[in-house]
N, C-alpha and C. Protein backbone atom coordinates (compact mmCIF):
# COMPACT_ATOMS: atom_id res chain seq x y z
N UNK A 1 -15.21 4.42 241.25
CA UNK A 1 -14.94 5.79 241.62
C UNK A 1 -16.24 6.57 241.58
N UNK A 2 -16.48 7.22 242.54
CA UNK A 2 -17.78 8.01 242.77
C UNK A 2 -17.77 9.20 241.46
N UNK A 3 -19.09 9.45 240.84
CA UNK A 3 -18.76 10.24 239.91
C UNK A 3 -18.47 11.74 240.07
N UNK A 4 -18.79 12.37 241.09
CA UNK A 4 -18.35 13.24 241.48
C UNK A 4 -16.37 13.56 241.29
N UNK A 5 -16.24 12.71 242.30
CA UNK A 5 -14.79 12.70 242.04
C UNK A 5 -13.74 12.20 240.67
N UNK A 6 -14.55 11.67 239.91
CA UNK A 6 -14.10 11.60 238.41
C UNK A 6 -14.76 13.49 237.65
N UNK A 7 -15.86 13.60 237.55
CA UNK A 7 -16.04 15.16 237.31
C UNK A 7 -14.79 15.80 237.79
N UNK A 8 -14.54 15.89 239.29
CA UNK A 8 -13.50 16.62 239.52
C UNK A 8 -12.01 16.58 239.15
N UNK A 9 -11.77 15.51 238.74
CA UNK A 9 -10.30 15.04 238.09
C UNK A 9 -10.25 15.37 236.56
N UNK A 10 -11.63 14.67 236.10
CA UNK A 10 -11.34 15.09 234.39
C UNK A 10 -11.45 17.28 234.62
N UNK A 11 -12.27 17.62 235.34
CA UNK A 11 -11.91 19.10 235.05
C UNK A 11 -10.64 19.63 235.91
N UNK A 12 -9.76 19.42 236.63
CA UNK A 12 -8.61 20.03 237.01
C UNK A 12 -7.89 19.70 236.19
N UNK A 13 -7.88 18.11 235.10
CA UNK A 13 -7.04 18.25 233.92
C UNK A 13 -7.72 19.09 232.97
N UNK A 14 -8.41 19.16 232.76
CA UNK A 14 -8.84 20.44 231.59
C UNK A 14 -8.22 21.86 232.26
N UNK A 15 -8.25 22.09 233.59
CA UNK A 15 -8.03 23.28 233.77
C UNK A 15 -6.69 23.78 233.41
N UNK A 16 -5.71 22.28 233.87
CA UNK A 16 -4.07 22.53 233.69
C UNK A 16 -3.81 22.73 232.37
N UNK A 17 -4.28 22.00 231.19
CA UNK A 17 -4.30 21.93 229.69
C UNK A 17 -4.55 23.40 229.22
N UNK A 18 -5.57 23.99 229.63
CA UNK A 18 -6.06 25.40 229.12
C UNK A 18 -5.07 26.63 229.46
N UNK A 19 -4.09 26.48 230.25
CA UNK A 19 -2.92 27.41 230.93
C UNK A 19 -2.02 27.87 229.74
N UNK A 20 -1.76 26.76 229.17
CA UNK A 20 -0.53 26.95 227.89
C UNK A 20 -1.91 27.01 226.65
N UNK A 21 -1.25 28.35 226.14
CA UNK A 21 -2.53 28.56 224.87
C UNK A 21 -2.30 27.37 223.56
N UNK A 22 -1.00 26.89 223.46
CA UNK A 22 -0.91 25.86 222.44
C UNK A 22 -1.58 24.94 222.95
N UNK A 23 -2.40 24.40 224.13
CA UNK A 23 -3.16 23.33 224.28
C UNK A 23 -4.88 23.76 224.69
N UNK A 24 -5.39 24.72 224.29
CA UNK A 24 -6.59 25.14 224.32
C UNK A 24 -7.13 24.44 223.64
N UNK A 25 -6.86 24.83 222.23
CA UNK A 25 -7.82 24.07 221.47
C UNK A 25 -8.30 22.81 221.53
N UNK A 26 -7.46 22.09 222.78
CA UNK A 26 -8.45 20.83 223.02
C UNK A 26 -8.98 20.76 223.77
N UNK A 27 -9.58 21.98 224.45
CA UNK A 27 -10.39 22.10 225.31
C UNK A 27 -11.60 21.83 224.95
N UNK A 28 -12.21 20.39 225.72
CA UNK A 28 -13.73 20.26 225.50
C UNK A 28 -14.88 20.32 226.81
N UNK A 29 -15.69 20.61 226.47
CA UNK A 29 -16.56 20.08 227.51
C UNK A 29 -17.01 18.81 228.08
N UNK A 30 -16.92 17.73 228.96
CA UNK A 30 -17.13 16.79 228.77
C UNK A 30 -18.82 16.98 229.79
N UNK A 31 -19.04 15.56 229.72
CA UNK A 31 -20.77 15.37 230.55
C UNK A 31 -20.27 14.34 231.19
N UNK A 32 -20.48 13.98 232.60
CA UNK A 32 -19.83 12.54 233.28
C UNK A 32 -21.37 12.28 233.85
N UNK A 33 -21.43 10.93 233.81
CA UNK A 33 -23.40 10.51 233.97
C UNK A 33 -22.71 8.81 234.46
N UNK A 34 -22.94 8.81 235.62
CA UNK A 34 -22.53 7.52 236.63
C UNK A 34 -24.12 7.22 237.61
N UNK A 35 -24.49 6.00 238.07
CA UNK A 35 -25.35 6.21 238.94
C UNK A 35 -24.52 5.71 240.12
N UNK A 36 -24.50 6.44 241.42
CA UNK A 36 -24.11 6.14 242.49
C UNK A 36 -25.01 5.40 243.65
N UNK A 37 -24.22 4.66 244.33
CA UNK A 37 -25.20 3.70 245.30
C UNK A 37 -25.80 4.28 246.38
N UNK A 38 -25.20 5.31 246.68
CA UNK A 38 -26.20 6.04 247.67
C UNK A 38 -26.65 7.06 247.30
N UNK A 39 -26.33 8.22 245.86
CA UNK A 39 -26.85 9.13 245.42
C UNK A 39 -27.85 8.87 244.48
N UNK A 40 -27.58 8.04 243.61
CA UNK A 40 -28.33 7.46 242.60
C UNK A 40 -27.71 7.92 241.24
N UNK A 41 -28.68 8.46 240.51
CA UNK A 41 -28.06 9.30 239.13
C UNK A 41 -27.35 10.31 239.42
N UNK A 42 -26.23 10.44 238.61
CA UNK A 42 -25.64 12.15 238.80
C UNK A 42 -25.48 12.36 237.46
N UNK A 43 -25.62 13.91 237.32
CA UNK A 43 -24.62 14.48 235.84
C UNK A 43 -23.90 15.25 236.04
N UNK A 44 -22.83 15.49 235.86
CA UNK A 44 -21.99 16.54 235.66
C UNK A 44 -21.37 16.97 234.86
N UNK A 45 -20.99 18.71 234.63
CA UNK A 45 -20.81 18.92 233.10
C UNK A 45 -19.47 19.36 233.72
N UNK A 46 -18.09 19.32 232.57
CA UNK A 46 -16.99 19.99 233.49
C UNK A 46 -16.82 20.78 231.83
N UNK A 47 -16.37 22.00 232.08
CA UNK A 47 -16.13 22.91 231.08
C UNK A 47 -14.26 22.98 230.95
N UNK A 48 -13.84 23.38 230.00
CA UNK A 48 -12.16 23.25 230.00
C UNK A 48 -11.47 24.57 230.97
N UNK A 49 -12.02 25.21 231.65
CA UNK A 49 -11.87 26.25 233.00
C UNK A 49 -11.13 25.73 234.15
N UNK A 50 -11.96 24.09 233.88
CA UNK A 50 -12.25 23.91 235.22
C UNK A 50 -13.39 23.71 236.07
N UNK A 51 -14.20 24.22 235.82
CA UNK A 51 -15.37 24.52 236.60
C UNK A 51 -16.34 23.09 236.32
N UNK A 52 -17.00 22.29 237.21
CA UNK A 52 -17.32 21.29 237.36
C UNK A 52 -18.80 21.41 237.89
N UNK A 53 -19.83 21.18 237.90
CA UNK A 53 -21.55 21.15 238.36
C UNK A 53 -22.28 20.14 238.21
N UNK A 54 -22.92 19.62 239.20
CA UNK A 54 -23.73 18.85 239.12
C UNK A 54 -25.11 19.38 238.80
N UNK A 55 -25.97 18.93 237.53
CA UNK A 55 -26.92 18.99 237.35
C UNK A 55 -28.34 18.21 236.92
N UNK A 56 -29.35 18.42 236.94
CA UNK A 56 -30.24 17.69 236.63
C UNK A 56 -31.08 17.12 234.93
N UNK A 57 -30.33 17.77 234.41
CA UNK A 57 -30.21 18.39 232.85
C UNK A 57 -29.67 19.25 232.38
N UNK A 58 -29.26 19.07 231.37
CA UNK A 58 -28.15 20.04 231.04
C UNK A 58 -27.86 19.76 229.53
N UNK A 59 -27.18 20.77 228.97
CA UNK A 59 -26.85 20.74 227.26
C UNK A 59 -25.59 20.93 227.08
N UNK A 60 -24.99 20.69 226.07
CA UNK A 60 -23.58 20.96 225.61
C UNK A 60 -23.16 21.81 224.50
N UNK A 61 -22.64 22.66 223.96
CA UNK A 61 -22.56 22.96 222.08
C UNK A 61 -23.10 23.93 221.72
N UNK A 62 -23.39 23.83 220.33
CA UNK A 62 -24.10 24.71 220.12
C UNK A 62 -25.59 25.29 220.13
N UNK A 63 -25.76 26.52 220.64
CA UNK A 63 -27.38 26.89 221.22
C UNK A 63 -27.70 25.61 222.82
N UNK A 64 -26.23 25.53 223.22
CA UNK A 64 -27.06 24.48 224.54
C UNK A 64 -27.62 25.71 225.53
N UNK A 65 -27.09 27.17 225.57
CA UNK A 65 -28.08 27.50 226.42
C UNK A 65 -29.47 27.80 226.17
N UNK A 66 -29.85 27.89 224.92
CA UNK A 66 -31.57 27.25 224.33
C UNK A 66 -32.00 26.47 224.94
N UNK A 67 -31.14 25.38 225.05
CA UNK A 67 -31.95 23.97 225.59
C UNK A 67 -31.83 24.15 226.82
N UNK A 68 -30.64 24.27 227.56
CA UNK A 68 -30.38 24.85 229.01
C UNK A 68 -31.86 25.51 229.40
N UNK A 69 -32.12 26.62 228.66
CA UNK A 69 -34.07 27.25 229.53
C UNK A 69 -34.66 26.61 229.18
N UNK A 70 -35.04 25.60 228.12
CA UNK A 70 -36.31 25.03 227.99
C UNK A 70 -36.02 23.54 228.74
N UNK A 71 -34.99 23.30 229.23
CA UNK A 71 -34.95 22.22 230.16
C UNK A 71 -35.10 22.65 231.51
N UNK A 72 -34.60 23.97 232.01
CA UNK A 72 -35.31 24.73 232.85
C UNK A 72 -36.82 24.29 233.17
N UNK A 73 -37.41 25.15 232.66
CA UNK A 73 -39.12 25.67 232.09
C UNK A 73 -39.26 24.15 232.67
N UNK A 74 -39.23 23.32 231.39
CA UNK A 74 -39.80 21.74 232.09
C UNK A 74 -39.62 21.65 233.27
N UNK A 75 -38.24 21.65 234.14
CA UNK A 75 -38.46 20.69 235.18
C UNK A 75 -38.63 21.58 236.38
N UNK A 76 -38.38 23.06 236.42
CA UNK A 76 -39.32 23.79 237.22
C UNK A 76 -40.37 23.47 238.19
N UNK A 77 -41.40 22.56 237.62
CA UNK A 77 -42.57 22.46 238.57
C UNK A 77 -42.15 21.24 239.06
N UNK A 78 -42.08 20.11 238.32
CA UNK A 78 -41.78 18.72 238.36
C UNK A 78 -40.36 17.94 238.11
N UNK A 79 -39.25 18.35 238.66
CA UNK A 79 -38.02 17.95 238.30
C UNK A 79 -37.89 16.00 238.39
N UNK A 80 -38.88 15.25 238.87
CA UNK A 80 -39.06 13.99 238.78
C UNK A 80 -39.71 13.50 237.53
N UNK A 81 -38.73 12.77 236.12
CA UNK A 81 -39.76 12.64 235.31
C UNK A 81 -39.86 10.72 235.47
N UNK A 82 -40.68 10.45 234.55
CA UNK A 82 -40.47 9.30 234.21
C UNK A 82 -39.56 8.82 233.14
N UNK A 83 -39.51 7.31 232.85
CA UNK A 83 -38.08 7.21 231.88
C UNK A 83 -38.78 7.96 230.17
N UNK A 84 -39.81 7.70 230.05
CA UNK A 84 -40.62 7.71 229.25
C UNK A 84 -40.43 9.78 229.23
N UNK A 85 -41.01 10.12 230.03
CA UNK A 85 -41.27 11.71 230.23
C UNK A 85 -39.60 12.33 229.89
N UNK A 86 -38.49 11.81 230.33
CA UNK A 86 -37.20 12.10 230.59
C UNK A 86 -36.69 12.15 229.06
N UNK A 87 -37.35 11.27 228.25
CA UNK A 87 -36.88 10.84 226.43
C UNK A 87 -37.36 12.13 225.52
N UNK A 88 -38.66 11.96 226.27
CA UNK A 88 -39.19 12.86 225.40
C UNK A 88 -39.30 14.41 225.76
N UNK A 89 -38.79 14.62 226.67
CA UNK A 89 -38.54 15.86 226.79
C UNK A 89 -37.06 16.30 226.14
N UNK A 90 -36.15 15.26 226.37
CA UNK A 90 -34.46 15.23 225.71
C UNK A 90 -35.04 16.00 224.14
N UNK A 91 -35.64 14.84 223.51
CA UNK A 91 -36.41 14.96 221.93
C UNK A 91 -36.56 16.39 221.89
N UNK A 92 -37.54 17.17 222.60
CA UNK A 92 -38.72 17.99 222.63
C UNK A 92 -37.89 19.28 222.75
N UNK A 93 -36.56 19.32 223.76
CA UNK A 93 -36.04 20.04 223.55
C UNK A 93 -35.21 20.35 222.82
N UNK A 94 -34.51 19.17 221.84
CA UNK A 94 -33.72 19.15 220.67
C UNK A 94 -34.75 19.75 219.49
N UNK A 95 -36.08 19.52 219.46
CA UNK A 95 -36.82 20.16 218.68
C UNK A 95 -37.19 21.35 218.89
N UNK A 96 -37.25 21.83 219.87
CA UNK A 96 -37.37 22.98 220.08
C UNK A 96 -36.14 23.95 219.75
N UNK A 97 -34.99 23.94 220.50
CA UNK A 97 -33.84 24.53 219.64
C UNK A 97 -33.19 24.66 218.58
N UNK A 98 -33.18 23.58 217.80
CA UNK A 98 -33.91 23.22 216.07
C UNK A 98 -34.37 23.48 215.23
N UNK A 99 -35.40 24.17 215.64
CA UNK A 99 -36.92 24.54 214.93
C UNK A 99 -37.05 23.44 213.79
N UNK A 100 -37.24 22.58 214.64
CA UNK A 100 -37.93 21.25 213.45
C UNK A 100 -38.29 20.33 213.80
N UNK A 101 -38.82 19.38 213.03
CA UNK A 101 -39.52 17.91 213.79
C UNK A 101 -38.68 17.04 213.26
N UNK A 102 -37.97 16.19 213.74
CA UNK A 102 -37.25 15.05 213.43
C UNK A 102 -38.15 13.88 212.41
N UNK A 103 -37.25 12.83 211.82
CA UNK A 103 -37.92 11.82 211.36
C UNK A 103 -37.09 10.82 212.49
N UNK A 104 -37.86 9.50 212.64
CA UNK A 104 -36.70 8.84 213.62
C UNK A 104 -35.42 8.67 212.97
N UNK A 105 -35.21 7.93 211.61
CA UNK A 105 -34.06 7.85 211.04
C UNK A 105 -32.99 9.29 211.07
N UNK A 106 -33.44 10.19 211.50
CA UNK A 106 -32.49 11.28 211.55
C UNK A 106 -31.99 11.57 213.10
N UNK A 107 -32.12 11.32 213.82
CA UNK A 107 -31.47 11.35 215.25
C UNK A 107 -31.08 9.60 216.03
N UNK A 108 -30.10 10.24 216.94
CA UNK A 108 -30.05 9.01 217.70
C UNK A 108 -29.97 9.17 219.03
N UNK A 109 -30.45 8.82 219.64
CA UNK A 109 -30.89 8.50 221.93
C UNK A 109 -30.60 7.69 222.56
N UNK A 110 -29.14 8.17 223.26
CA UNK A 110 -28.50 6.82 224.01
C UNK A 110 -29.28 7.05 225.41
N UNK A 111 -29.43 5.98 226.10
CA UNK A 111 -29.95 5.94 227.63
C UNK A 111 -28.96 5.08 228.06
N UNK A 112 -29.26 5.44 229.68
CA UNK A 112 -28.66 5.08 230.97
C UNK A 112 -29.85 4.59 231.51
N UNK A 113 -30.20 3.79 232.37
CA UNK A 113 -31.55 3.53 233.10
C UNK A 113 -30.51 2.80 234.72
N UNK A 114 -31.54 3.80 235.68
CA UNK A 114 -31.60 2.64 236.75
C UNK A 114 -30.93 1.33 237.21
N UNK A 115 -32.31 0.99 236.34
CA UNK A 115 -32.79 -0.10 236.53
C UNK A 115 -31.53 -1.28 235.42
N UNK A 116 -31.17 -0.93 234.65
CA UNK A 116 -30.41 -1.29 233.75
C UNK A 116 -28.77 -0.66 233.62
N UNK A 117 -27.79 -0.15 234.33
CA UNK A 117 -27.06 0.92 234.13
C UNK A 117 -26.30 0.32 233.17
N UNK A 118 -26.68 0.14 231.46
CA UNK A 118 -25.24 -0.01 230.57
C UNK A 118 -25.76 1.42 229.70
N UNK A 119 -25.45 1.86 228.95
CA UNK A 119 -25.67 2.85 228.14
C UNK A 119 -26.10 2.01 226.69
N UNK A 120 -26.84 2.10 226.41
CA UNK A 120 -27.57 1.60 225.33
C UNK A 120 -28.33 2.73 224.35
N UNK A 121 -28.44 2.78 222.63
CA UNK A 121 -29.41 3.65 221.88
C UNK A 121 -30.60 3.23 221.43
N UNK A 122 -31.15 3.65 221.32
CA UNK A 122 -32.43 3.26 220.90
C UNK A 122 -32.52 3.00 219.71
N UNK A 123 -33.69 1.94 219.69
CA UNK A 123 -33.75 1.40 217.93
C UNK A 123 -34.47 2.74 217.47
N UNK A 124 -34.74 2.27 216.12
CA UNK A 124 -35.34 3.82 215.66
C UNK A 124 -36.81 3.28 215.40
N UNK A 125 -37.23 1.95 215.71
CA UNK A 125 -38.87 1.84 216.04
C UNK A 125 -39.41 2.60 217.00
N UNK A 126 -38.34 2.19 218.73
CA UNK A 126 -38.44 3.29 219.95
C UNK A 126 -38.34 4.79 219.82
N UNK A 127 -37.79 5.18 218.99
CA UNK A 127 -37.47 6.79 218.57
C UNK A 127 -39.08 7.24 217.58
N UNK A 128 -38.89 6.46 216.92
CA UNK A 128 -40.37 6.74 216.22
C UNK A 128 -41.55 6.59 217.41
N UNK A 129 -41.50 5.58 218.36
CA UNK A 129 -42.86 5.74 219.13
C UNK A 129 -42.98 7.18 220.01
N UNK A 130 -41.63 7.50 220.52
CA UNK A 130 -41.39 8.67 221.73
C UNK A 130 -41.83 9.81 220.40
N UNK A 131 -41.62 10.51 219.53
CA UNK A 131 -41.61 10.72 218.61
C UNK A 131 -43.30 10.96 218.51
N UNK A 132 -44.38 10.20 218.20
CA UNK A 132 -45.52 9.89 218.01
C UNK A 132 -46.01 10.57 219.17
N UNK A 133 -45.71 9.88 220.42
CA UNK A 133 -46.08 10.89 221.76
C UNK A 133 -45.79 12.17 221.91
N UNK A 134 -44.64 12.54 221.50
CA UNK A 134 -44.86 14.13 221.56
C UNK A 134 -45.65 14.83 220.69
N UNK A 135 -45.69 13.92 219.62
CA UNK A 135 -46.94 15.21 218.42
C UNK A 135 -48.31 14.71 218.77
N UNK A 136 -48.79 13.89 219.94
CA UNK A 136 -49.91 13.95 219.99
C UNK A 136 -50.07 14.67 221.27
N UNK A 137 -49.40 14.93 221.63
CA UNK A 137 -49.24 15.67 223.02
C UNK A 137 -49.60 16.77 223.02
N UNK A 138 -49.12 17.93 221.71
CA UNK A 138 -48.81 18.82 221.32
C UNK A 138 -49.49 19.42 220.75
């Protein structure tokens, strides 16, 4: 199923759910992240409204519209990152909305790749190297 059209199904059931106030409270946001064969990557965020968007980054929760502008700001000039550039900006903006520097043992970073499409997390050797690159960056 194209992910688009799954976005659009999981949010018209959120929308019907949110009608009767005894079923709000399970209103969540979900994120749907499929790669398609002729689109490639998609994300889409569907909110419990209804309302469904495809975007290029995006946040969920709490302070996600923090991360929402500073994922902005980044991809502004350059919305093409690398897999490498794509991690550590995820990181960079979790640190930034945060106000703190992670240790690796304290977070965890699932990926999607391409080249690989299973969803996999990262060991926390890989979290420590992405990690290393941003504070020398910086």
């Amino acid at each position: 199923m194209p992910v688009d059209v799954l976005a659009k199904w999981i949010a018209d059931k959120s929308q019907v759910y949110t009608q009767h106030a005894y079923m709000r409270p399970l209103g969540v946001v979900a994120m749907v992240l499929g790669i398609d064969d002729e689109y490639g990557p998609q994300l889409y965020k569907c909110d419990p409204a209804g309302h469904y968007f495809g975007h290029k980054a995006t946040s969920a929760g709490l302070k996600d519209q923090e991360a929402i502008n500073f994922l902005e700001k980044k991809m502004k000039n350059d919305p093409s990152f690398t897999y490498e550039e794509t991690v550590q900006t995820a990181i960079s903006a979790l640190q930034s909305v945060l106000q703190e520097d992670f240790k690796a043992t304290e977070i965890e970073v699932g990926v999607v790749r391409k080249d690989s499409p299973e969803f996999r997390v990262l060991s926390t050797e890989e979290i420590d190297e992405h990690l290393t690159a941003i504070s020398e960056r910086d």
